[in-house]
C-alpha atoms as a PDB file:
ATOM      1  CA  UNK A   1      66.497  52.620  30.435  1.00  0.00           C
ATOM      2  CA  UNK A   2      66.554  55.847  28.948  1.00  0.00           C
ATOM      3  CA  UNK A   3      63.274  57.445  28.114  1.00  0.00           C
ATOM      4  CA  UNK A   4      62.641  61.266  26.444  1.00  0.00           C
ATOM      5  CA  UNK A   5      60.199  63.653  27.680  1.00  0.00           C
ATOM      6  CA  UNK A   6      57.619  62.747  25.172  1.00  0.00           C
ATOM      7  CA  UNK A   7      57.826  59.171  25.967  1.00  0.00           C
ATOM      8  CA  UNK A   8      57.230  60.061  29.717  1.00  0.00           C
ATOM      9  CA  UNK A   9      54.411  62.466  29.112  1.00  0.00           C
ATOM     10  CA  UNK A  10      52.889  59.708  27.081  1.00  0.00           C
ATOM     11  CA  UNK A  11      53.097  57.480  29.927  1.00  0.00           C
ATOM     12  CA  UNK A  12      52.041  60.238  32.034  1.00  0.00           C
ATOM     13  CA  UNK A  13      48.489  60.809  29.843  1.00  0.00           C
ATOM     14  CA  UNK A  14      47.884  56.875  29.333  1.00  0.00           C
ATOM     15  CA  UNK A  15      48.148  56.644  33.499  1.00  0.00           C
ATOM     16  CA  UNK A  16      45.920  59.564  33.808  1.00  0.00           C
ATOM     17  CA  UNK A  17      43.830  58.006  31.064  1.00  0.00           C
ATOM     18  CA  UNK A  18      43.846  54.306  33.364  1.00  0.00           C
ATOM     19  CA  UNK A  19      42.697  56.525  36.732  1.00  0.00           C
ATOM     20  CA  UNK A  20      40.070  57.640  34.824  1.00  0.00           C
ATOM     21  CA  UNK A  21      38.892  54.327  33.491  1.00  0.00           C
ATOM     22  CA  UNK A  22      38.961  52.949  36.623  1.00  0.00           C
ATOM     23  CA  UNK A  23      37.490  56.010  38.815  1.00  0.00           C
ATOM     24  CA  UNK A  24      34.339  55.390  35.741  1.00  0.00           C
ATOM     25  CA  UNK A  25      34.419  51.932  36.556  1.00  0.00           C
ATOM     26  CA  UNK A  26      34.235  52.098  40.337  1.00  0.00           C
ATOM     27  CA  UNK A  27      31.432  54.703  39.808  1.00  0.00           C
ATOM     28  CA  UNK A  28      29.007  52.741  37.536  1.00  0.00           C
ATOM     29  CA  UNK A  29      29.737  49.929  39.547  1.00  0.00           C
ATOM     30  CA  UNK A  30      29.041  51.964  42.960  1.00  0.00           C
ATOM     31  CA  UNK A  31      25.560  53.060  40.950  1.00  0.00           C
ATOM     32  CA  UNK A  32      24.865  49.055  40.157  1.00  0.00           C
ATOM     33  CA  UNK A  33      24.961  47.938  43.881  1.00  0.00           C
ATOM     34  CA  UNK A  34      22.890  50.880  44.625  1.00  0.00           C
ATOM     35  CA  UNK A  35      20.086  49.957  42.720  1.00  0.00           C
ATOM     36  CA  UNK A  36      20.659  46.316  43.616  1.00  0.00           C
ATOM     37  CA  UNK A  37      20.374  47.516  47.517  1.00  0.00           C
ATOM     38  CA  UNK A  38      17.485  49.134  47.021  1.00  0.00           C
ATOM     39  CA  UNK A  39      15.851  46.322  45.443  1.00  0.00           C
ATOM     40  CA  UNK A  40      16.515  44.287  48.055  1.00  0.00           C
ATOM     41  CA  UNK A  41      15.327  46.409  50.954  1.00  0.00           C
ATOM     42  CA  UNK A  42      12.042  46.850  49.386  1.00  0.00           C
ATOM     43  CA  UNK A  43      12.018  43.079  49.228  1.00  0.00           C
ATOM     44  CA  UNK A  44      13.330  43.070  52.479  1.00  0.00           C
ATOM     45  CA  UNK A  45      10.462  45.089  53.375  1.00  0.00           C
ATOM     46  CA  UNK A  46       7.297  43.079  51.693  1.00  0.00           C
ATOM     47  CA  UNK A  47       8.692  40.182  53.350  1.00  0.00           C
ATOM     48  CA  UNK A  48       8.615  41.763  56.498  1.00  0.00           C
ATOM     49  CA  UNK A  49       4.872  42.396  55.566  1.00  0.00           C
ATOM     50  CA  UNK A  50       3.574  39.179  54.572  1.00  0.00           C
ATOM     51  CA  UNK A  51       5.394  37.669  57.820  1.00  0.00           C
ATOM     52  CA  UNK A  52       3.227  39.983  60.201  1.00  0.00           C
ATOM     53  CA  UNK A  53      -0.005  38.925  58.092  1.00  0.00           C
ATOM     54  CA  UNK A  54       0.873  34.930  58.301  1.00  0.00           C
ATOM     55  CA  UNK A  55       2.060  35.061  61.796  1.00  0.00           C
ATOM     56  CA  UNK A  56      -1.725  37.319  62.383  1.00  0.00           C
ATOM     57  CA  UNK A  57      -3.527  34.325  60.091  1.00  0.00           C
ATOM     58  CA  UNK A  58      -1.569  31.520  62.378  1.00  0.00           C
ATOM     59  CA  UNK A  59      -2.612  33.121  65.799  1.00  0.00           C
ATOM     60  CA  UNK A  60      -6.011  33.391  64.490  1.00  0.00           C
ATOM     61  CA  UNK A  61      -5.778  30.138  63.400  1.00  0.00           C
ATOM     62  CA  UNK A  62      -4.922  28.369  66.708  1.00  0.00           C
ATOM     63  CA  UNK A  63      -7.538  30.518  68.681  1.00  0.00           C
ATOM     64  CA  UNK A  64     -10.082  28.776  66.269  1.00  0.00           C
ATOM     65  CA  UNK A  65      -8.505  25.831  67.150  1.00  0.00           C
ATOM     66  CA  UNK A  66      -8.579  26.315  70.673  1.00  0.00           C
ATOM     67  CA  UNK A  67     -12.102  26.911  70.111  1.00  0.00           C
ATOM     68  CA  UNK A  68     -12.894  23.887  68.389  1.00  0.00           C
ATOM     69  CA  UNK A  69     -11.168  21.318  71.406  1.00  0.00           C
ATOM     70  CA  UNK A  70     -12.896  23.272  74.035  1.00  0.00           C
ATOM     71  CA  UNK A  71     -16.619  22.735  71.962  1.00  0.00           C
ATOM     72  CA  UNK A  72     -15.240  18.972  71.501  1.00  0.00           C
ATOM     73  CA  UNK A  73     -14.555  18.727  74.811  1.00  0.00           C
ATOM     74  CA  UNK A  74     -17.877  19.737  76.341  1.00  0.00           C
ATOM     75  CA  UNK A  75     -19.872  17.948  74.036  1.00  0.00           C
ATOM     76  CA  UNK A  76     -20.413  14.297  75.312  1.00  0.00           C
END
């Protein structure tokens, strides 16, 4: 296959072109799953939260109930 120089440089520019596309592409994608990631750690994060206030509410809870068996228990 015989090609001239124009036809080459052509080919040349519309790879170039391609690389381009693609570094763009890679780049907003790279800035999507950034944001996503953030998201999700400051999910991450509140859910961390609430867990240490439930697991404080169910301790709490079973002292009371604790309390309860031992005032069930002494009364007659």
């Amino acid at each position: 296959m015989v090609t001239t120089r124009k036809e080459s440089k052509d080919f040349w520019k519309m790879v170039e072109k391609l690389e381009e596309a693609n570094i763009e592409t890679w780049k907003f994608r790279n800035e999507k799953l950034h944001t996503q990631n953030e998201k999700q750690a400051e999910e991450i994060r509140e859910l961390r939260e609430d867990n240490k206030k439930l697991a404080e509410e169910v301790g709490d809870l079973r002292e009371e109930l604790k309390k309860l068996r031992l005032v069930l228990e002494m009364s007659p």
